[in-house]
N, C-alpha and C. Protein backbone atom coordinates (compact mmCIF):
# COMPACT_ATOMS: atom_id res chain seq x y z
N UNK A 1 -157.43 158.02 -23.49
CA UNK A 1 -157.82 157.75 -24.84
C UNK A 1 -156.79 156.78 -25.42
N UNK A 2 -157.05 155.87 -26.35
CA UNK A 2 -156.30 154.70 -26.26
C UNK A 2 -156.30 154.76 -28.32
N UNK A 3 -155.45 155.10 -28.79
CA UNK A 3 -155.02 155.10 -30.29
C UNK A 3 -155.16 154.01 -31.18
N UNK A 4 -155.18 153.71 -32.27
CA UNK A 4 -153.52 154.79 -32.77
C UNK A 4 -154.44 156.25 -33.43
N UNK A 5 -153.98 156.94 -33.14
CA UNK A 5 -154.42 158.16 -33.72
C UNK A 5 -153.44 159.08 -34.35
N UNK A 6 -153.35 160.31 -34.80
CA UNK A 6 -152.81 161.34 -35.43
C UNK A 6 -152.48 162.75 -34.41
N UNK A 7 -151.05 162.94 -34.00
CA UNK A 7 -151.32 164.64 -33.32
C UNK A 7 -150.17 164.96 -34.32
N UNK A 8 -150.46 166.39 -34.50
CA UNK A 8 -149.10 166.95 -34.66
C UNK A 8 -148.33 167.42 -33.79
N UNK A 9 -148.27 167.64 -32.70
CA UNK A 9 -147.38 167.65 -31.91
C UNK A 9 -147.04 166.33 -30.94
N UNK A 10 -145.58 166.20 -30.60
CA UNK A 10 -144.84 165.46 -30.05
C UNK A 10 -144.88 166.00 -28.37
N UNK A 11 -145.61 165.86 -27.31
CA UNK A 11 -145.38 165.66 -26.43
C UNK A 11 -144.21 165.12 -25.54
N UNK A 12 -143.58 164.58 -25.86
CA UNK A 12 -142.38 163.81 -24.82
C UNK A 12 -141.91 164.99 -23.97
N UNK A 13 -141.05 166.03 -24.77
CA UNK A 13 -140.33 167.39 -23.86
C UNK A 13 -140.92 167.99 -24.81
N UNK A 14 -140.71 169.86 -23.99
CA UNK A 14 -140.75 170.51 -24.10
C UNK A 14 -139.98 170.80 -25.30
N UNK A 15 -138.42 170.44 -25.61
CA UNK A 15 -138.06 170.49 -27.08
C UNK A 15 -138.65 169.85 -28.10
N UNK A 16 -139.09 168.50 -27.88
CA UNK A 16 -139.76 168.16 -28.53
C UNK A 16 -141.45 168.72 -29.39
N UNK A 17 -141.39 169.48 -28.26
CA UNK A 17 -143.16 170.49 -28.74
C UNK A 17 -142.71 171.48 -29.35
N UNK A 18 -141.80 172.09 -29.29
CA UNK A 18 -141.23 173.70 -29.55
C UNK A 18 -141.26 172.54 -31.19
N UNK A 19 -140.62 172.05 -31.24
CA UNK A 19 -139.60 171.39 -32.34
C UNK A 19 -141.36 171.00 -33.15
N UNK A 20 -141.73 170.25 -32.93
CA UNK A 20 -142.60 169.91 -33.92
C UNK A 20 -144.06 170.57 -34.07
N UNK A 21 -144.14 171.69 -33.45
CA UNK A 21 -145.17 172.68 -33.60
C UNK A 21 -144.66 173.62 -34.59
N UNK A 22 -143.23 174.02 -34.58
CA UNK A 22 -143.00 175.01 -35.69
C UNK A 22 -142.57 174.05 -36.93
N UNK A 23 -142.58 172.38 -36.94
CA UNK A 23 -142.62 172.09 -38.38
C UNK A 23 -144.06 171.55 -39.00
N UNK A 24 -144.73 171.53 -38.00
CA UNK A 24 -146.15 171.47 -38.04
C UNK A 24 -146.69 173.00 -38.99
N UNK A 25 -146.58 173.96 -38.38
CA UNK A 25 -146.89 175.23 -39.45
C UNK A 25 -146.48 175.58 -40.47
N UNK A 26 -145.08 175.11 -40.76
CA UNK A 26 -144.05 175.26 -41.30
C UNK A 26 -144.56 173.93 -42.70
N UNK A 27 -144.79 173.01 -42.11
CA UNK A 27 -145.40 172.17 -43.12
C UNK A 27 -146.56 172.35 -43.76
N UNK A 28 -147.74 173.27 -43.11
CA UNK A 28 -148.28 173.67 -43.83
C UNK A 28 -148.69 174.48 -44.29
N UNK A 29 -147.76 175.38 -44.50
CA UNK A 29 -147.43 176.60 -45.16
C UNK A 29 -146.60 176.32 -46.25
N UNK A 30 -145.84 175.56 -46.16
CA UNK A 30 -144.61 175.38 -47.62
C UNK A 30 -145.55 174.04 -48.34
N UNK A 31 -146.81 173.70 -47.59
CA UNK A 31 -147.26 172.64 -48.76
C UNK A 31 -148.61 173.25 -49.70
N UNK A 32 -149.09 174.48 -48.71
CA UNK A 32 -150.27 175.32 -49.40
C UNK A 32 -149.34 176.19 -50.41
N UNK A 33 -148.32 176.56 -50.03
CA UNK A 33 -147.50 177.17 -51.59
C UNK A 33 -147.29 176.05 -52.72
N UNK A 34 -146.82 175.28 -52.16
CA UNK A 34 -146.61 174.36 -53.06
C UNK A 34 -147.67 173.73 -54.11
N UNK A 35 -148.39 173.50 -53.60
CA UNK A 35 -149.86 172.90 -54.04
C UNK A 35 -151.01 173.98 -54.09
N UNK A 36 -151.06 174.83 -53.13
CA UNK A 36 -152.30 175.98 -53.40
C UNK A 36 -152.37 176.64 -54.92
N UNK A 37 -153.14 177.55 -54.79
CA UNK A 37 -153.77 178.03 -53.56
C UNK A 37 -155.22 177.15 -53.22
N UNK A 38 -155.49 177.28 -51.89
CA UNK A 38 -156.61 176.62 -51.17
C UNK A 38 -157.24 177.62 -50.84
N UNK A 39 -158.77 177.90 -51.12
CA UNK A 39 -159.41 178.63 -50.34
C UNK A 39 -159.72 178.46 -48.78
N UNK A 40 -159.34 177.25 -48.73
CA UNK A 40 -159.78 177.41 -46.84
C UNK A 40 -158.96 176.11 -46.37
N UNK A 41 -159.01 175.93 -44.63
CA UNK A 41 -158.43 174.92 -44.28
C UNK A 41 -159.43 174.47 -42.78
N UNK A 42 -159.28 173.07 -42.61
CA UNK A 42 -160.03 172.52 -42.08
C UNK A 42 -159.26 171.79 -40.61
N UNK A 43 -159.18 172.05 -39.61
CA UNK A 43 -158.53 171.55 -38.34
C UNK A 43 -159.25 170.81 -37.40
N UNK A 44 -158.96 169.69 -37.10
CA UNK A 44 -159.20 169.21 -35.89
C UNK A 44 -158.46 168.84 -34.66
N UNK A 45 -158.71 168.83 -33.35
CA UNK A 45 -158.10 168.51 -32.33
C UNK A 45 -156.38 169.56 -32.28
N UNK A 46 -155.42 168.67 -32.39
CA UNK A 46 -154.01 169.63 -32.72
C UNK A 46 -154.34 170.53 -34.10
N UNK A 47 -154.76 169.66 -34.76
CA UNK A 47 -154.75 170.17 -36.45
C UNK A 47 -155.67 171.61 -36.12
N UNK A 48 -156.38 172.15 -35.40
CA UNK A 48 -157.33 173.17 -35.29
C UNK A 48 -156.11 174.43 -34.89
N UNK A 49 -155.34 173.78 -34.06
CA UNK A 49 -154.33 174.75 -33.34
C UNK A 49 -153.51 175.19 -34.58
N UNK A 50 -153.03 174.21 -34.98
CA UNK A 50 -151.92 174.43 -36.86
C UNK A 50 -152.74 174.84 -37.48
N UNK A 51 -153.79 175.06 -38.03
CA UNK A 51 -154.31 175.53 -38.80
C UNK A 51 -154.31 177.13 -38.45
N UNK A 52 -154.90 177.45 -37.09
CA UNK A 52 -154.94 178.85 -36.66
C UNK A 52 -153.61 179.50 -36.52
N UNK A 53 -152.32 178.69 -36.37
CA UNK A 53 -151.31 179.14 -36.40
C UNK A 53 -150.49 179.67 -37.59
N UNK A 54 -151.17 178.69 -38.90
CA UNK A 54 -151.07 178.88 -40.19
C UNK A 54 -151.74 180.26 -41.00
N UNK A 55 -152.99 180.23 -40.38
CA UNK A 55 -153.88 181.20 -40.70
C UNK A 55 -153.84 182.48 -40.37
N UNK A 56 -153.11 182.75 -39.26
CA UNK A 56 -152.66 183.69 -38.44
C UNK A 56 -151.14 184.05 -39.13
N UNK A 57 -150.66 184.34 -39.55
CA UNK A 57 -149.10 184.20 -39.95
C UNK A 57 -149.24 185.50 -40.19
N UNK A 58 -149.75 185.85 -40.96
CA UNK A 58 -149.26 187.62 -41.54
C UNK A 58 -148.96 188.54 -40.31
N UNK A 59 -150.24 188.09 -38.79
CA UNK A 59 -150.52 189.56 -37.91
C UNK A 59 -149.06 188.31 -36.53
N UNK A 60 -147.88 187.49 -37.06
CA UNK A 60 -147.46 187.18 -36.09
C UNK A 60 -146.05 186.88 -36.91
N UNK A 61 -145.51 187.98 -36.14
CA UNK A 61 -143.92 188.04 -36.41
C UNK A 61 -142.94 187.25 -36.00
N UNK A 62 -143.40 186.86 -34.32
CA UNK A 62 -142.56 186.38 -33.82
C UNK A 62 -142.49 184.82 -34.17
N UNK A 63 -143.34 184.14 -35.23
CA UNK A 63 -143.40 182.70 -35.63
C UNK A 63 -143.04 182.86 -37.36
N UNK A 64 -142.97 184.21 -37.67
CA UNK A 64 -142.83 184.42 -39.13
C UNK A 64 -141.17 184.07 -38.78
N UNK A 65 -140.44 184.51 -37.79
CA UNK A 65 -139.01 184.09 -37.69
C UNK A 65 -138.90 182.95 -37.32
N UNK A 66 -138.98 182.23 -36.35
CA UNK A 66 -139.18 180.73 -36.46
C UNK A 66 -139.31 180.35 -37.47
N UNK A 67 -140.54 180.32 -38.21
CA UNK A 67 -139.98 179.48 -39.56
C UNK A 67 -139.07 179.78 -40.75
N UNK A 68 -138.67 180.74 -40.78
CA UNK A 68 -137.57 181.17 -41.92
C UNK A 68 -136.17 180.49 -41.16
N UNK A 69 -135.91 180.46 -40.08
CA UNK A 69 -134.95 180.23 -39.31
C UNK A 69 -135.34 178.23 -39.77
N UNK A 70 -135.52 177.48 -39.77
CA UNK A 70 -135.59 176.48 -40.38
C UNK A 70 -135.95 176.03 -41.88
N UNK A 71 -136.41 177.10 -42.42
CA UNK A 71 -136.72 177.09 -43.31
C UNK A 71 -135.72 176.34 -44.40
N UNK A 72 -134.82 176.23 -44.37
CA UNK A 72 -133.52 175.79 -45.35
C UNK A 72 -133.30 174.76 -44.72
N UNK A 73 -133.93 173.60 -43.85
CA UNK A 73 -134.06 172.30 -43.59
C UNK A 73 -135.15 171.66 -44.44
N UNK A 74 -136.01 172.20 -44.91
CA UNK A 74 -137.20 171.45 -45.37
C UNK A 74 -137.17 171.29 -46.63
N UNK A 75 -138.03 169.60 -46.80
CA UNK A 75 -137.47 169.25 -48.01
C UNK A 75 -138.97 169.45 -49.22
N UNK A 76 -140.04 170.36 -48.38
CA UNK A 76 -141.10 170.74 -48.86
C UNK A 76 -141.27 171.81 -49.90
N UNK A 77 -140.26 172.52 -49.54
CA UNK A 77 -140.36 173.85 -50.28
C UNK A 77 -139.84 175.20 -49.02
N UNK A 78 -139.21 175.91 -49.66
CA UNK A 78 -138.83 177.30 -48.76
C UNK A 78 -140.31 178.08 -48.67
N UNK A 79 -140.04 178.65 -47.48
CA UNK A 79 -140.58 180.08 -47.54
C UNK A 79 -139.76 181.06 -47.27
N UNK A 80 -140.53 182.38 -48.11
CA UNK A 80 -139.88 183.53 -47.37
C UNK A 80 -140.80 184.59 -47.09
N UNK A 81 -140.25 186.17 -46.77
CA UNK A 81 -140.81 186.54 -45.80
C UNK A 81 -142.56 187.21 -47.02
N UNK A 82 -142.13 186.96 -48.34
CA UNK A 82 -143.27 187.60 -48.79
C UNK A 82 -144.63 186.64 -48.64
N UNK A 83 -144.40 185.61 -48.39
CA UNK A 83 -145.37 184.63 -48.18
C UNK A 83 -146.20 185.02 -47.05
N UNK A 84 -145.59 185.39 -46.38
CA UNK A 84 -146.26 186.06 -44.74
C UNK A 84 -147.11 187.90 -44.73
N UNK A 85 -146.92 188.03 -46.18
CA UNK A 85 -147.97 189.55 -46.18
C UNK A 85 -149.24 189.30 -46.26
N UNK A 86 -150.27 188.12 -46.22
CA UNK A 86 -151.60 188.04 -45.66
C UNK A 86 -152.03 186.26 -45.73
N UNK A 87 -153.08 186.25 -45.14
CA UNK A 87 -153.18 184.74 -44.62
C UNK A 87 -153.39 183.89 -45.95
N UNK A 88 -152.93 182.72 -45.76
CA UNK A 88 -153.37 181.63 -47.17
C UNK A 88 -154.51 181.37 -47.39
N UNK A 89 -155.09 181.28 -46.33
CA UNK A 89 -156.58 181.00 -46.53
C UNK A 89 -157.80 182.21 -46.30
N UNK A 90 -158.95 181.84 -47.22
CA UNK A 90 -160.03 182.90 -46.92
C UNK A 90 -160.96 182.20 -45.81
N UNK A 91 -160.91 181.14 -45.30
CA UNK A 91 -161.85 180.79 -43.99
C UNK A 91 -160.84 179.52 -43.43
N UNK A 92 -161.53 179.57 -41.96
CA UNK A 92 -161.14 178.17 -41.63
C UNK A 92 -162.10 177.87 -40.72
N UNK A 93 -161.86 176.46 -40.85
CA UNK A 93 -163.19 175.17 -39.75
C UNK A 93 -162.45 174.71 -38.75
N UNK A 94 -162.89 174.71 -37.96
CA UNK A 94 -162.14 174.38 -36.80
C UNK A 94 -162.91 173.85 -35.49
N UNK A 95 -162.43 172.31 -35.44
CA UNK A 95 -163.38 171.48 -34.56
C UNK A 95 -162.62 170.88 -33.53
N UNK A 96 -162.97 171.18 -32.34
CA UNK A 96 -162.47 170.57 -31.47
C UNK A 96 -161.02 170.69 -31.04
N UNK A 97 -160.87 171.77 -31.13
CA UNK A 97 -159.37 172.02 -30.41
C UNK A 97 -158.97 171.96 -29.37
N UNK A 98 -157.82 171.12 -29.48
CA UNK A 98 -156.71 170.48 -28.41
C UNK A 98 -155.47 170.87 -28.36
N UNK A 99 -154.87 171.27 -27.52
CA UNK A 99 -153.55 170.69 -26.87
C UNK A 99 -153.02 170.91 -25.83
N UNK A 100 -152.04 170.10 -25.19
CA UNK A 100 -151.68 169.92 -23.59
C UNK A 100 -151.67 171.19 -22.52
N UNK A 101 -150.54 171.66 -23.35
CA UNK A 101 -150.47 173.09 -22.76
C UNK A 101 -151.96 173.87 -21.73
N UNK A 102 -151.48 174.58 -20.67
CA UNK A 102 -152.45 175.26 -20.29
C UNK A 102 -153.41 176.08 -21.49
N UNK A 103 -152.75 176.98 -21.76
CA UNK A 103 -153.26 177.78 -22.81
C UNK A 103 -152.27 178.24 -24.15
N UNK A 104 -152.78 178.70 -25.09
CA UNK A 104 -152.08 179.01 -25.80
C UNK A 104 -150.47 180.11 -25.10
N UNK A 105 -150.59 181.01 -24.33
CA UNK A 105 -149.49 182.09 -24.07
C UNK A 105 -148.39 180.65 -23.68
N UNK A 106 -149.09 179.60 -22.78
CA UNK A 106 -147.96 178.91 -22.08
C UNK A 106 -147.40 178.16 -22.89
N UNK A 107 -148.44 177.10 -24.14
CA UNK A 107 -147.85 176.93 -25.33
C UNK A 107 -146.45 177.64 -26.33
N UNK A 108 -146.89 178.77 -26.21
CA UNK A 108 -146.12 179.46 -27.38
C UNK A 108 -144.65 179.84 -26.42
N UNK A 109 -145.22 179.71 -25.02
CA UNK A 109 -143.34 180.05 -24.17
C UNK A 109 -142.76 179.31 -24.63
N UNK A 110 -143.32 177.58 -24.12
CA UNK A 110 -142.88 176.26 -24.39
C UNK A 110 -141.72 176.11 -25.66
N UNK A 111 -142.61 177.00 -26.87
CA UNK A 111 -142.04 176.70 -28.18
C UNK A 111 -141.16 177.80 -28.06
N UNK A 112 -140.68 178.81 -27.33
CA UNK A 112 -140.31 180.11 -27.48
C UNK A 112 -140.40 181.19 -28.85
N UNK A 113 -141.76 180.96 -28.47
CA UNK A 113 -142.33 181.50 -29.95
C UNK A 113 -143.35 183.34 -29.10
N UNK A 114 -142.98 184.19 -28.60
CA UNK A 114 -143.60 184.87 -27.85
C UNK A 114 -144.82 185.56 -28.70
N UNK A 115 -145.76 185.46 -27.72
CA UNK A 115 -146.98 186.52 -28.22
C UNK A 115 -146.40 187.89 -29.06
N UNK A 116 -147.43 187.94 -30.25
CA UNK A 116 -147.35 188.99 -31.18
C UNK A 116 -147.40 190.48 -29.50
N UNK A 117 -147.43 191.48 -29.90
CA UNK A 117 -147.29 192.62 -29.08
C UNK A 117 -148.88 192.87 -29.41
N UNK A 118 -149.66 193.07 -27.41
CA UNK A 118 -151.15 192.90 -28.06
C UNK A 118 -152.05 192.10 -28.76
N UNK A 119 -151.51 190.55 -28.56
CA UNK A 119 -152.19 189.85 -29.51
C UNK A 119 -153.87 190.00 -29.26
N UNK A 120 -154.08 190.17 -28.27
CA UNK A 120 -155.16 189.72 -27.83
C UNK A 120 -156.02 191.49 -27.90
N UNK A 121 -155.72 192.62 -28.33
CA UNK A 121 -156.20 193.52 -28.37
C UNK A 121 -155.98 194.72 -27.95
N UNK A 122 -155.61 194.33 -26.51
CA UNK A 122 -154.99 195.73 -26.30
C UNK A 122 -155.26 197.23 -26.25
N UNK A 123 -154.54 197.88 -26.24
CA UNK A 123 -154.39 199.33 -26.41
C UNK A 123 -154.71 199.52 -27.98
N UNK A 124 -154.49 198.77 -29.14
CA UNK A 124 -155.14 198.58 -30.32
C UNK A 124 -156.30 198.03 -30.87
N UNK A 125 -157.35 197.67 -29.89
CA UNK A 125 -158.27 197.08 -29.82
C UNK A 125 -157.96 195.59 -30.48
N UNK A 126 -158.91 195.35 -31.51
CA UNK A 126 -158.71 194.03 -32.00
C UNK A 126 -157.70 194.08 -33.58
N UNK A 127 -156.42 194.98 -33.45
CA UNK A 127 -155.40 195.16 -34.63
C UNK A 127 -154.81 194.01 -34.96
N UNK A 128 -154.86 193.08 -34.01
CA UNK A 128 -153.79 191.70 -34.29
C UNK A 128 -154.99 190.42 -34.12
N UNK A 129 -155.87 190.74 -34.17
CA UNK A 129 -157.38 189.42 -34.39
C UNK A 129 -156.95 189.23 -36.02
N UNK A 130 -156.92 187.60 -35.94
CA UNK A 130 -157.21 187.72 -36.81
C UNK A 130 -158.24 187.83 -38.27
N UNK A 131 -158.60 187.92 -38.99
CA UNK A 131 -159.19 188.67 -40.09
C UNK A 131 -159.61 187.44 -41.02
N UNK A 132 -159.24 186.11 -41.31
CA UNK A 132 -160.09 185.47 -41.60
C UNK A 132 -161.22 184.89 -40.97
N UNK A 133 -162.00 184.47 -41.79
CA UNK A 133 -163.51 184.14 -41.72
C UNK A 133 -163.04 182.58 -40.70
N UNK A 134 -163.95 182.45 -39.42
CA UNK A 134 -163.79 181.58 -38.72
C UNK A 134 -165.30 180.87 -38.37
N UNK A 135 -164.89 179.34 -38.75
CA UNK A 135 -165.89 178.63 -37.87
C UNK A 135 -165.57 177.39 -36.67
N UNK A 136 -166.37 177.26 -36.16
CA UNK A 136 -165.66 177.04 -34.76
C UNK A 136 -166.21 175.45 -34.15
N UNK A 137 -166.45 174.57 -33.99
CA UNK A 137 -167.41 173.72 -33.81
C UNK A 137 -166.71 172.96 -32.13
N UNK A 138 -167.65 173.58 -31.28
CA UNK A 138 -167.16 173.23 -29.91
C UNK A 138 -168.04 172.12 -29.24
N UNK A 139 -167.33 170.98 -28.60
CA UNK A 139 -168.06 170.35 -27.54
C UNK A 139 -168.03 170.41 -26.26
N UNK A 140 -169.57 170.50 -26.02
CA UNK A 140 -169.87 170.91 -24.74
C UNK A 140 -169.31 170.20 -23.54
N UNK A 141 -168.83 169.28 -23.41
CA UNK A 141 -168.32 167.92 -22.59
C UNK A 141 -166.96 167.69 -23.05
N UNK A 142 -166.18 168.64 -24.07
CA UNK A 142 -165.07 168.26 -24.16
C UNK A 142 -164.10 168.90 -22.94
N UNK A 143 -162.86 167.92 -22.53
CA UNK A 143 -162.19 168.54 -21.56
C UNK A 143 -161.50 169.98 -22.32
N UNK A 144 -161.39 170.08 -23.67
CA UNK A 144 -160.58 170.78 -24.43
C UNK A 144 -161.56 172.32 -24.37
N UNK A 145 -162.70 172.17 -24.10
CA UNK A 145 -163.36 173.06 -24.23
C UNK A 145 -162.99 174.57 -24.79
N UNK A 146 -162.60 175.21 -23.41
CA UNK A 146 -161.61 176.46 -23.32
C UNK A 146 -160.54 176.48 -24.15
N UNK A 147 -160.03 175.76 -24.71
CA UNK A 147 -158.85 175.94 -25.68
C UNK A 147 -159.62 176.16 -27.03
N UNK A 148 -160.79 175.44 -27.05
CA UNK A 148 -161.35 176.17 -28.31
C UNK A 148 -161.95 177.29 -28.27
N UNK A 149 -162.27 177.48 -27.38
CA UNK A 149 -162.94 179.25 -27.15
C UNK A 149 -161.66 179.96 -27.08
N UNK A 150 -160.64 179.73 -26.70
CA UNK A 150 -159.32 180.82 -26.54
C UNK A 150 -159.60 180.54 -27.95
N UNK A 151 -159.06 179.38 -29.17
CA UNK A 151 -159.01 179.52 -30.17
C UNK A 151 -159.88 180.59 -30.85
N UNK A 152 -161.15 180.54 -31.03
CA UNK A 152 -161.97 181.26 -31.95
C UNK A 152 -162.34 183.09 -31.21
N UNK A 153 -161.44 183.26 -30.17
CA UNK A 153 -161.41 183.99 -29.88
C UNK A 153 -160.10 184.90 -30.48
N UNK A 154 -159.47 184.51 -31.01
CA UNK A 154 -158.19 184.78 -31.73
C UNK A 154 -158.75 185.46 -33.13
N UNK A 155 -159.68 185.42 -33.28
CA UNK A 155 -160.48 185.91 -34.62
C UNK A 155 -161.08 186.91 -35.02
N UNK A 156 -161.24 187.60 -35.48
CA UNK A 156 -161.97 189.04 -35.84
C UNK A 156 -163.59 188.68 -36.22
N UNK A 157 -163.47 187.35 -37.04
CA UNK A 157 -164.88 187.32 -37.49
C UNK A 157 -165.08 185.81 -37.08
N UNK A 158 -165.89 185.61 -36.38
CA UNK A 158 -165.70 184.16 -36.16
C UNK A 158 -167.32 183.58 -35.60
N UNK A 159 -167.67 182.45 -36.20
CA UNK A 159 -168.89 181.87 -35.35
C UNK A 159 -168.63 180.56 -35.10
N UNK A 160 -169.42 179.89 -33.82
CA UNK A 160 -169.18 179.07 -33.15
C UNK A 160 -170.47 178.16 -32.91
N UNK A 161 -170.49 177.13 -32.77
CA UNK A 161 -171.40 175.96 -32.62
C UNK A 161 -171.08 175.26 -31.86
N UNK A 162 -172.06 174.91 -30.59
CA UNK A 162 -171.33 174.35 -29.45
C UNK A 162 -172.26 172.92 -30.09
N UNK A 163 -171.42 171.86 -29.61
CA UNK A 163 -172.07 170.80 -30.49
C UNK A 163 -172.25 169.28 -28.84
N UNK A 164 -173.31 168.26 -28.65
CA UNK A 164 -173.07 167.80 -27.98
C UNK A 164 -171.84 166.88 -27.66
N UNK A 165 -171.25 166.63 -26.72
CA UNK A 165 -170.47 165.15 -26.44
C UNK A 165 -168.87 166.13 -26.05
C-alpha cells in the first residue's frame, strides 16, 4: 500500500510500538476529558484498535497503569485513576481493523502491556467483555480480517457487518 496515510502506531521497533500505542490511548483519553463528553467513538484501521483500547479501560488494569505511569509527560491533560471507573463512550464503530502484530495477546507483549486476568472469559465467563455497545464493519477480502473479528469479539454486545472488498 503506497501513502501518505495516517497510523497510530509507529512500526520501526518494538519500542517504538509499545511507545506509541500507549500515547495513542493515552491521547485519547486525556482529549475525550478534555473536550467530552462524547457519546461514542468511531475507529478505523489502527484507529479501530485505539478506540477499543480506549473503550475498554475500566475492565483493563494492566494499561490503566501504563498510562498513569506517563501520564505527567502529556501536554493534553492528566489522567487519573478515577477516569478509569467506566468506559467514555456509550458505543463504538469500528471499521476495518488493523495492525501488524499477530494478534492482539502478541501486540499487548510487544507493548508490555499484559492481558487483563481472563480477558477473554474464562472461568468468569464473559466478566472482562467489554460492555459497550459495538459495531463492527468487516471486509471480506481484507488481509486484516481476523483482527477484526478478535476485535469485536472483545465485546459483550456487539454486531458485525461483513462488507465487500
Amino acid at each position: 500500500m503506497h501513502g501518505p496515510f495516517y497510523s497510530w502506531l509507529e512500526n520501526s521497533s518494538d519500542e517504538a510500538l509499545k511507545k506509541s500505542l500507549i500515547d495513542a490511548v493515552h491521547y485519547v483519553l486525556a482529549f475525550t476529558k478534555t473536550h467530552g463528553p462524547f457519546d461514542g467513538i468511531y475507529g478505523f484501521s489502527t484507529g479501530a484498535l485505539i478506540a477499543t483500547l480506549a473503550v475498554g479501560i475500566a475492565t483493563d488494569p494492566n494499561l490503566q497503569d501504563k498510562l498513569l505511569e506517563i501520564d505527567e509527560l502529556s501536554e493534553l491533560g492528566s489522567l487519573d485513576e478515577s477516569d478509569f471507573e467506566e468506559s467514555p463512550f456509550r458505543f463504538a464503530v469500528l471499521a476495518c481493523a488493523g495492525f501488524r502484530a499477530k494478534d492482539m495477546d502478541t501486540l499487548r507483549r510487544i507493548a508490555s502491556i499484559p492481558l487483563p486476568l481472563n480477558y477473554y472469559g474464562g472461568e468468569d465467563g464473559d466478566a472482562n467483555l467489554i460492555e459497550t455497545k459495538s459495531f463492527h464493519l468487516i471486509g471480506l477480502e481484507d488481509h486484516h480480517k481476523n483482527k477484526s473479528e478478535e476485535i469485536a469479539s472483545l465485546y459483550k454486545y456487539s454486531k458485525i457487518l461483513y462488507i465487500p472488498g
